[in-house]
Protein backbone atom coordinates (compact mmCIF):
# COMPACT_ATOMS: atom_id res chain seq x y z
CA UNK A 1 29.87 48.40 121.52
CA UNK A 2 29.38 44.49 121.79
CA UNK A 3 32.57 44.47 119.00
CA UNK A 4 34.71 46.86 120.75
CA UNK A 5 37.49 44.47 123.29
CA UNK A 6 37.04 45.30 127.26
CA UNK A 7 40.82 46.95 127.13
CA UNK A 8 39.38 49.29 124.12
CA UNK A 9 36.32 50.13 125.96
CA UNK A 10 37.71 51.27 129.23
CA UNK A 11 39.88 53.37 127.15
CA UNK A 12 36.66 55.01 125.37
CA UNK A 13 35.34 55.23 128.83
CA UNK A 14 38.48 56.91 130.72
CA UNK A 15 38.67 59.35 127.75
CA UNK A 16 34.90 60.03 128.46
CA UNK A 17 35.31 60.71 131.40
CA UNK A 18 38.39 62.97 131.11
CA UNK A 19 36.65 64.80 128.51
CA UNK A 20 33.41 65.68 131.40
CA UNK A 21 36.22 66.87 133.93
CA UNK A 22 37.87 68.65 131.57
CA UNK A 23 34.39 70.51 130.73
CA UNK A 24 33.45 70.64 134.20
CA UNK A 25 36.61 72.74 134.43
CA UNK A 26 36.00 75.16 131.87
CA UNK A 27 32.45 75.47 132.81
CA UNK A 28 33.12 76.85 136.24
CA UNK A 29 30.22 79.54 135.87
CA UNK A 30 28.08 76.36 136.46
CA UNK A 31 27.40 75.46 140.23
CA UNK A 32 27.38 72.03 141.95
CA UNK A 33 23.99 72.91 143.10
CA UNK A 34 22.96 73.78 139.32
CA UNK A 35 23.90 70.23 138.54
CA UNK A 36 22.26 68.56 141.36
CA UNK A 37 18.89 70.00 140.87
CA UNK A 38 19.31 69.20 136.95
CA UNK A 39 21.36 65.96 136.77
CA UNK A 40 21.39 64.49 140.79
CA UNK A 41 25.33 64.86 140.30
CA UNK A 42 27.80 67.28 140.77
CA UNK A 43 31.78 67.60 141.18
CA UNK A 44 31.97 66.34 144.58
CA UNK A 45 29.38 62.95 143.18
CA UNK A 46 32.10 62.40 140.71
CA UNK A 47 35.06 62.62 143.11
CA UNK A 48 33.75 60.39 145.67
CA UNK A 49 33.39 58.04 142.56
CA UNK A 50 36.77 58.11 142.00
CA UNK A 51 37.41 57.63 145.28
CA UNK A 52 35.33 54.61 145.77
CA UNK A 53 36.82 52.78 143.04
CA UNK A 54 40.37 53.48 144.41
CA UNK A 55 39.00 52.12 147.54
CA UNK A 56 37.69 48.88 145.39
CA UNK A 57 41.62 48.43 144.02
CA UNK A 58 43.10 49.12 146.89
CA UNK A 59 44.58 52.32 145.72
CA UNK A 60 45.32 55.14 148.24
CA UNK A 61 43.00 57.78 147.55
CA UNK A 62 42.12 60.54 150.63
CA UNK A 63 38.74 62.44 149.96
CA UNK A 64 41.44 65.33 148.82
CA UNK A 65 43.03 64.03 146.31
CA UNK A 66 40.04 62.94 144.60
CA UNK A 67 38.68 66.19 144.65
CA UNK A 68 41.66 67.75 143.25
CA UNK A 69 41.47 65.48 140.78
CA UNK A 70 38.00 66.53 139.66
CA UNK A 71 38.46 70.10 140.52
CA UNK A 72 42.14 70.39 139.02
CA UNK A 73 43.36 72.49 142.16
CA UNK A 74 42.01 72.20 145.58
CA UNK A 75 38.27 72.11 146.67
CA UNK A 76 38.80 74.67 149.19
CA UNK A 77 40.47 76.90 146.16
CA UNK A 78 37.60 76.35 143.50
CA UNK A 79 35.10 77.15 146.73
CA UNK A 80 36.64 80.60 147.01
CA UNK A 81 37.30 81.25 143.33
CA UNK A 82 33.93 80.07 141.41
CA UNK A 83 31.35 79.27 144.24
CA UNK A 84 28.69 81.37 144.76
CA UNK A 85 26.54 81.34 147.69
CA UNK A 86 22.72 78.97 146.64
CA UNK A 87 20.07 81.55 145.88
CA UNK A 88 16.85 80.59 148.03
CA UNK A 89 15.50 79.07 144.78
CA UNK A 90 18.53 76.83 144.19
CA UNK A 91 18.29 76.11 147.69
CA UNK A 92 14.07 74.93 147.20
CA UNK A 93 14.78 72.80 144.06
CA UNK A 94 17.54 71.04 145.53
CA UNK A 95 15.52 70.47 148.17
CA UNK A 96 12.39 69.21 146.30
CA UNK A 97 14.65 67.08 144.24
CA UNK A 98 15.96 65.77 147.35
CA UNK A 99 12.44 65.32 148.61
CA UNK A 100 12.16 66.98 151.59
């Protein structure tokens, strides 16, 4: 990507990542927990992302907001809609992950 401008890269970039929330949407069968134990991030990782680099601008972001922005409706609604509760074996390999 060395030839590709900085404006033209962010682009590629903010369409990447649009693209992986949008999927994360769809894919709501697929737990935060499920995607801790396999990648070490989940919805809420990529929220407080976005929230840390509002923070970094200076842009007014509360913890909320950038979880509705992940989620696409609010993180107490997706919790009652499409969380399940962690099976004790979710529950171990986060925790070995985790290393505890």
């Amino acid at each position: 990507m060395s030839e590709i401008d900085q404006k033209t890269q962010t682009e590629l970039e903010a369409a990447v990542y649009r693209r992986l929330v949008e999927h994360l949407r769809a894919r709501t069968d697929v737990q935060n927990i499920d995607l801790m134990n396999l990648a070490g991030f989940c919805r809420n990782c990529l929220s407080n992302w976005l929230k840390d680099a509002a923070d970094a601008k200076g842009v007014a972001m509360t913890k909320d907001e950038s979880r509705e922005a992940v989620y696409g409706m609010s993180y107490e609604e997706f919790k009652s809609r499409h969380q399940n509760e962690a099976s004790a074996a979710q529950k171990a390999a986060f925790d070995k992950s985790q290393g505890h």
